[in-house]
Structure formats: structure tokens, C-alpha cells
Protein backbone atom coordinates (compact mmCIF):
# COMPACT_ATOMS: atom_id res chain seq x y z
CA UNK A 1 -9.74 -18.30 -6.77
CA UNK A 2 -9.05 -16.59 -3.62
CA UNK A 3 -5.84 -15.10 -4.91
CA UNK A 4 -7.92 -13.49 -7.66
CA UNK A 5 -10.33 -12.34 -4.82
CA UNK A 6 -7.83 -10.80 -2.41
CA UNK A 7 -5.95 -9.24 -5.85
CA UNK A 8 -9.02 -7.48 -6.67
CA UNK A 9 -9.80 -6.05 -3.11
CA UNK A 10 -5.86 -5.29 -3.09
CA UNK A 11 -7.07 -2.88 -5.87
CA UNK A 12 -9.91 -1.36 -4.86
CA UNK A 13 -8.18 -0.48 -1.47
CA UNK A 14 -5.92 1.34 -4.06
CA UNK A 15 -8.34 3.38 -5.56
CA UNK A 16 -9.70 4.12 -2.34
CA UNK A 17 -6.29 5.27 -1.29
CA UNK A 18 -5.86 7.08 -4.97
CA UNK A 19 -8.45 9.44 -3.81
CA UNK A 20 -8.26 9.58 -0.21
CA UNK A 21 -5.12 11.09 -0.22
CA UNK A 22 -4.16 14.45 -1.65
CA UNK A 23 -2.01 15.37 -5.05
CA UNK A 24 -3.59 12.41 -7.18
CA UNK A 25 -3.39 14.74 -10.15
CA UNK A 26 0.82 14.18 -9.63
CA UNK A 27 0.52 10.55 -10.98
CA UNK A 28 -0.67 8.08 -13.26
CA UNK A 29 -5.00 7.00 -12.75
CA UNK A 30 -3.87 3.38 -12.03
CA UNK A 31 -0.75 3.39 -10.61
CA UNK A 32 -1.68 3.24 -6.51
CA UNK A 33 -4.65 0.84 -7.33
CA UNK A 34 -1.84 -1.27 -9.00
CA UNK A 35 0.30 -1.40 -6.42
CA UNK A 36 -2.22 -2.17 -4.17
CA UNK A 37 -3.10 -5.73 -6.37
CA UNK A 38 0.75 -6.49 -6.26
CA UNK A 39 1.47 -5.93 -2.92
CA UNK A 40 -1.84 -7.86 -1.93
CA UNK A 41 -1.13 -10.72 -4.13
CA UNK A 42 2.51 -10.75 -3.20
CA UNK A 43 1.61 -10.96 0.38
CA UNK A 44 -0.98 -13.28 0.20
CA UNK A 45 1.28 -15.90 -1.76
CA UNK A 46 4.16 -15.44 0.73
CA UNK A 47 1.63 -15.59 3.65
CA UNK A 48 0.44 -19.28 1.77
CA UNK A 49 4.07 -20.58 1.00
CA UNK A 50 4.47 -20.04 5.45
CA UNK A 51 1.81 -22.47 5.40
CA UNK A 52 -0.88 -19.68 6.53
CA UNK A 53 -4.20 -21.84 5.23
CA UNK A 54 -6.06 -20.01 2.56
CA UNK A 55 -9.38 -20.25 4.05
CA UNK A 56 -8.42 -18.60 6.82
CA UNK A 57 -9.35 -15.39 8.33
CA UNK A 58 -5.99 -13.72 8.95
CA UNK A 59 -4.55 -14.21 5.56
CA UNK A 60 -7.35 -11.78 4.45
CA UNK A 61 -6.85 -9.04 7.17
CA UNK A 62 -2.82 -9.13 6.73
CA UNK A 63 -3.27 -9.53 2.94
CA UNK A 64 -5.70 -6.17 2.44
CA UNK A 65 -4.60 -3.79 5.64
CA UNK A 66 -0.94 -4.22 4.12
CA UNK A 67 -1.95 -2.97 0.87
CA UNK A 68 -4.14 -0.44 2.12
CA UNK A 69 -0.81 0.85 4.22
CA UNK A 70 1.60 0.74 1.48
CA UNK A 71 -0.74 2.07 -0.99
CA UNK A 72 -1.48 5.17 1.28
CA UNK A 73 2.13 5.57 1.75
CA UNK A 74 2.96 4.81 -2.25
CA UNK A 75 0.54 7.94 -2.72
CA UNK A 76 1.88 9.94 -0.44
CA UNK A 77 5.56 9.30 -1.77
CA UNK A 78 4.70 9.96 -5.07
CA UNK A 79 2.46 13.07 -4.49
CA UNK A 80 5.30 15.14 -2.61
CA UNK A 81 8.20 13.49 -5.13
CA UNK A 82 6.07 14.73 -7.90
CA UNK A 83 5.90 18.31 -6.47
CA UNK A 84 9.21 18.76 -5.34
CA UNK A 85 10.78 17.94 -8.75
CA UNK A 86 8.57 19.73 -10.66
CA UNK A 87 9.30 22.92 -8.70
CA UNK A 88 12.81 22.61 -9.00
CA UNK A 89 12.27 21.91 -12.91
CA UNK A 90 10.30 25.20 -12.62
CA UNK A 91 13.20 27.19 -11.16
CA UNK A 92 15.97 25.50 -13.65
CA UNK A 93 13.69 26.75 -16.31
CA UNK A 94 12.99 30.10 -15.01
CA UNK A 95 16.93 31.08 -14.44
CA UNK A 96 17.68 30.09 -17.99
């Protein structure tokens, strides 16, 4: 039950990132919320097979800051990939 818990706020730290951070219109609605749920889950089932105890506190904090970081950092990545390939698509297509 707690992985469903921790998947969830994995996902809502997403879409908090999603919109916190510029160029969201350069990707997909549910993209950086979904990689916040992976990365949460994934990290929370490593943290459980190192014998971390699941009703502990610091399973949560490393479980949600981590995907709060690499969903801010996921957004960021794909914001300024997004714009720098569609401006060189733009200048391919103009010199044709």
C-alpha cells in the first residue's frame, strides 16, 4: 500500500514540476508527472530490497525529493531539447 502511496506523490511532485518549470508546451501533459511515479517507485523498491523498513521516515524523504529532482531536471532536458531541434528543423526548412 505504501508503494501505491509514495507512486502517487512521485506524481504529483511531477505535475508540480510540469508547471513549475518553463517550456511545458515542448512536451507531452503527462510525461514529467510519469517520470516522477517511476523514478519514485523505482527508488522506493530499491531503497526496500537494502533492507530500508517501509514504515520508516527516510524511505519517504529519499523516495519523493529524488523524484522531485529528476523530474525538475527531466523538464528542463526536454524543454531546451525540444527547442533546439525544432529551430534547427526551422532553418533546414527555411534553406530548402
Amino acid at each position: 500500500m505504501e508503494l501505491l502511496f509514495v507512486t502517487l506523490g512521485g506524481a504529483i511532485l511531477g505535475l508540480a514540476a510540469r508547471y513549475g518549470v518553463p517550456k511545458r508546451d515542448t512536451h507531452g501533459a503527462l510525461l514529467v508527472p510519469g517520470i516522477g511515479a517511476v523514478v519514485s517507485a523505482v527508488v522506493w523498491a530499491a531503497l526496500t530490497w537494502l533492507g530500508w523498513r517501509f514504515d520508516g521516515g527516510w524511505i519517504w524523504v529519499v523516495s519523493l525529493v529524488a523524484a522531485a529532482v529528476v523530474a525538475v531536471l527531466a523538464s528542463v532536458f526536454l524543454g531546451r531539447q525540444r527547442t533546439e531541434q525544432d529551430a534547427e528543423l526551422l532553418s533546414a526548412l527555411s534553406r530548402a
